[in-house]
Structure formats: structure tokens, C-alpha cells
N, C-alpha and C. Protein backbone atom coordinates (compact mmCIF):
# COMPACT_ATOMS: atom_id res chain seq x y z
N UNK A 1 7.41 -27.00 32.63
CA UNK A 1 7.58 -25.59 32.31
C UNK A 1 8.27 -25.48 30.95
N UNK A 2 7.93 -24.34 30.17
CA UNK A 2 8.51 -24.39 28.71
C UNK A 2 9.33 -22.57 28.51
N UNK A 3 10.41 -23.15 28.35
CA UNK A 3 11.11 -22.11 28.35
C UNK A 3 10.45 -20.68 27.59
N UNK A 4 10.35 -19.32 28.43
CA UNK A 4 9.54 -18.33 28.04
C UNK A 4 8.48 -18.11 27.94
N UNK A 5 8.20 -18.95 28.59
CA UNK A 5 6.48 -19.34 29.21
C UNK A 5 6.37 -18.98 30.30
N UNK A 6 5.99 -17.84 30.98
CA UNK A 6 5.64 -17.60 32.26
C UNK A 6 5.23 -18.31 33.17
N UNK A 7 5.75 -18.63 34.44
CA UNK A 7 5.21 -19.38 35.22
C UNK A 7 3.27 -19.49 35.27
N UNK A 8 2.99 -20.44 35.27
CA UNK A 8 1.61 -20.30 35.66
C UNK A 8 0.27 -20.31 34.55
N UNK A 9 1.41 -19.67 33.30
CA UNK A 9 0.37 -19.77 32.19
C UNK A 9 0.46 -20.81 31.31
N UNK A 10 -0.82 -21.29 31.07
CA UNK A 10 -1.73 -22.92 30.32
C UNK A 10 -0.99 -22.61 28.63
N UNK A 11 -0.57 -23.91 28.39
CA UNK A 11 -0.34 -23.77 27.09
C UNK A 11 -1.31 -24.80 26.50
N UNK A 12 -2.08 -23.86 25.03
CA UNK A 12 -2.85 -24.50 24.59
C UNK A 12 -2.42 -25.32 23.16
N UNK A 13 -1.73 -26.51 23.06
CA UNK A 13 -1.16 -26.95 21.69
C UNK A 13 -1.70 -28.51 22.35
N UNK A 14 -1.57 -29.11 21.01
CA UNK A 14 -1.66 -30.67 21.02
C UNK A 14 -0.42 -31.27 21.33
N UNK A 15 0.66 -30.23 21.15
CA UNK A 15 2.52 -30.99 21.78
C UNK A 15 2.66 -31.12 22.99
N UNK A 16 1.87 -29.65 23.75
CA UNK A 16 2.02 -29.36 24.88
C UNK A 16 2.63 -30.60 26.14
N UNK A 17 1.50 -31.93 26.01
CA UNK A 17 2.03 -32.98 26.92
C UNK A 17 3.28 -33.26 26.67
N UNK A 18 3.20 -33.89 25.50
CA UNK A 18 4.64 -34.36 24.77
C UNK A 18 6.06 -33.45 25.40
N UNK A 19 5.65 -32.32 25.14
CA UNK A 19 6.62 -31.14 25.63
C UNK A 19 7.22 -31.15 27.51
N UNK A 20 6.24 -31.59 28.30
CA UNK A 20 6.02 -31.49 29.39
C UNK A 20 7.05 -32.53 29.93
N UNK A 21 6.60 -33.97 29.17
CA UNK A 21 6.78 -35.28 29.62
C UNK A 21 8.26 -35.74 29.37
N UNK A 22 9.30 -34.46 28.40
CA UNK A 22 9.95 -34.96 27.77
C UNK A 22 10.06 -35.67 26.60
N UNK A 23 8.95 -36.00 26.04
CA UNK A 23 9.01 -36.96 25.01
C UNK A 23 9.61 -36.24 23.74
N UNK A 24 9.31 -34.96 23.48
CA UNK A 24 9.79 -34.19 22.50
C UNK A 24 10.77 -33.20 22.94
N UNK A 25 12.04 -33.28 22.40
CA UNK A 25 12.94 -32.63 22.99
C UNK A 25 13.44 -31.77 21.46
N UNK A 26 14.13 -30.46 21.63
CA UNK A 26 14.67 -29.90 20.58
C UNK A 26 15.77 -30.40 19.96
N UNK A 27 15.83 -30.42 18.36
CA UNK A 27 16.53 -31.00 17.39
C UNK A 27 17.09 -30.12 16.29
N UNK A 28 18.05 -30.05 16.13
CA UNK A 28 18.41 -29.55 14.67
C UNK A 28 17.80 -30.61 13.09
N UNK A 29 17.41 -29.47 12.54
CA UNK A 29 16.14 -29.78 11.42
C UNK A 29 16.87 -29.12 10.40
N UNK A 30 17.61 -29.58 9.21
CA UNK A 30 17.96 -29.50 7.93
C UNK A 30 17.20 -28.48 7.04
N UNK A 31 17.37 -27.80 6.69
CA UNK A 31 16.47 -27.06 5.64
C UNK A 31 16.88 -27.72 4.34
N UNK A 32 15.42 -28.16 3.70
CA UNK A 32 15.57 -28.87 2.52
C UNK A 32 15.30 -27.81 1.14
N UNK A 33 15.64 -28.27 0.18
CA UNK A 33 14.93 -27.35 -0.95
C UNK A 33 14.07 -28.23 -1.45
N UNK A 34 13.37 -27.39 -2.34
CA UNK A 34 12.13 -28.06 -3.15
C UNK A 34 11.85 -27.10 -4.12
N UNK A 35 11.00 -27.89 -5.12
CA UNK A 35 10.69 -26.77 -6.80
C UNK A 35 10.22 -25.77 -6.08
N UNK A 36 10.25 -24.55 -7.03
CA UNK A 36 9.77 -23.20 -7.13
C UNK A 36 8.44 -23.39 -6.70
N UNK A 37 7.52 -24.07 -8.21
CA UNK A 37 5.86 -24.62 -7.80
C UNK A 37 5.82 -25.31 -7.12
N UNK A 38 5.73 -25.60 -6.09
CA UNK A 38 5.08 -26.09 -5.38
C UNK A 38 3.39 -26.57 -4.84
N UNK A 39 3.02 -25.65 -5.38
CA UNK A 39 1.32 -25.13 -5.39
C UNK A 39 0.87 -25.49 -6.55
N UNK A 40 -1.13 -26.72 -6.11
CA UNK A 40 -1.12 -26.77 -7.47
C UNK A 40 -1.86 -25.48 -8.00
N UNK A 41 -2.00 -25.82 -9.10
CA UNK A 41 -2.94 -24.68 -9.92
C UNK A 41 -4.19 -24.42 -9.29
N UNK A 42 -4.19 -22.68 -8.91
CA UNK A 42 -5.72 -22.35 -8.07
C UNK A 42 -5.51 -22.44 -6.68
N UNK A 43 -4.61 -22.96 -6.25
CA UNK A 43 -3.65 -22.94 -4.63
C UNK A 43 -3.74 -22.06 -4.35
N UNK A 44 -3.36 -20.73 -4.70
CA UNK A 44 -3.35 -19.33 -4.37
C UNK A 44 -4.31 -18.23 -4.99
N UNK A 45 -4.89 -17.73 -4.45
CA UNK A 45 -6.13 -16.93 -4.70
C UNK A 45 -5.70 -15.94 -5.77
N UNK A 46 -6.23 -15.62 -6.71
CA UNK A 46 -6.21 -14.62 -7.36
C UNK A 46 -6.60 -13.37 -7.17
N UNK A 47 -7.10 -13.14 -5.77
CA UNK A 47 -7.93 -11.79 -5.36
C UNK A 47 -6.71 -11.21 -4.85
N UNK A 48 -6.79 -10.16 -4.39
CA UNK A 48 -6.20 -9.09 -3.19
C UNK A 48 -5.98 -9.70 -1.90
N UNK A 49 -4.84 -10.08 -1.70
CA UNK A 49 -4.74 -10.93 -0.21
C UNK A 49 -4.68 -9.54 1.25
N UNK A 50 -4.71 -8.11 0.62
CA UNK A 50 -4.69 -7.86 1.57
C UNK A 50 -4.84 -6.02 1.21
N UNK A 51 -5.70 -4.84 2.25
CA UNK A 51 -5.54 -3.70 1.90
C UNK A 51 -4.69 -3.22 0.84
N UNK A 52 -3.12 -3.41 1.13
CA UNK A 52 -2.24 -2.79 0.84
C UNK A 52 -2.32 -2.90 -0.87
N UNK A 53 -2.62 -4.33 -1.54
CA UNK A 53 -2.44 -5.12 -2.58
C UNK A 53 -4.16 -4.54 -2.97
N UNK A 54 -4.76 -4.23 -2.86
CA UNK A 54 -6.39 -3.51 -3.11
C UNK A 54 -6.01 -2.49 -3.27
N UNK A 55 -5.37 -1.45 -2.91
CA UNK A 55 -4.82 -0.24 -2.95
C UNK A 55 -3.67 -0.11 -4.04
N UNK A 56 -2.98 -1.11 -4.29
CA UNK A 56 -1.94 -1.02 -5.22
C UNK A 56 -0.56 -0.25 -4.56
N UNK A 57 -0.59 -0.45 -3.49
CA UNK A 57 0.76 0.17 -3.15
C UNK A 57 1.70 -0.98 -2.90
């Protein structure tokens, strides 16, 4: 059972066993930094990602 998971309902992930079996247990995870760019050139679309940004608001 996975905490906030309703009894009964299928979880669909590739961890899921792992999760089940114990094998993966929760950890505190560091937040790292890294450069600004990150992305290479053309990584990110130049279009309108979305209504709002087509509209200009």
C-alpha cells in the first residue's frame, strides 16, 4: 500500500514494485544548483507554448 493511495487502486509506474517490496524507501535529496543555460540551443520552442502567450496576455 502507498501512502494516499486508496485502498484497492492499481498503481501504474515502473517504481511501483520497487515501492511495494520495500526496496525504495524515502530519502532526503539535496537540491543542487546548476548554470542558468542549461538547454542547448533550439531546446525550447520558439512558438507560443500556450493560449495565453498567442494572445499576449
Amino acid at each position: 500500500m502507498i501512502e494516499g493511495v486508496p485502498s484497492g487502486h492499481r498503481v501504474a509506474c515502473h517504481f511501483a514494485e520497487d515501492i511495494r517490496s520495500g526496496r525504495l524507501q524515502p530519502h532526503r535529496v539535496e537540491a543542487e544548483a546548476v548554470e542558468e543555460d542549461v538547454l542547448a540551443p533550439g531546446a525550447v520552442p520558439e512558438l507560443p507554448g500556450s493560449v495565453t502567450e498567442i494572445l499576449g496576455r
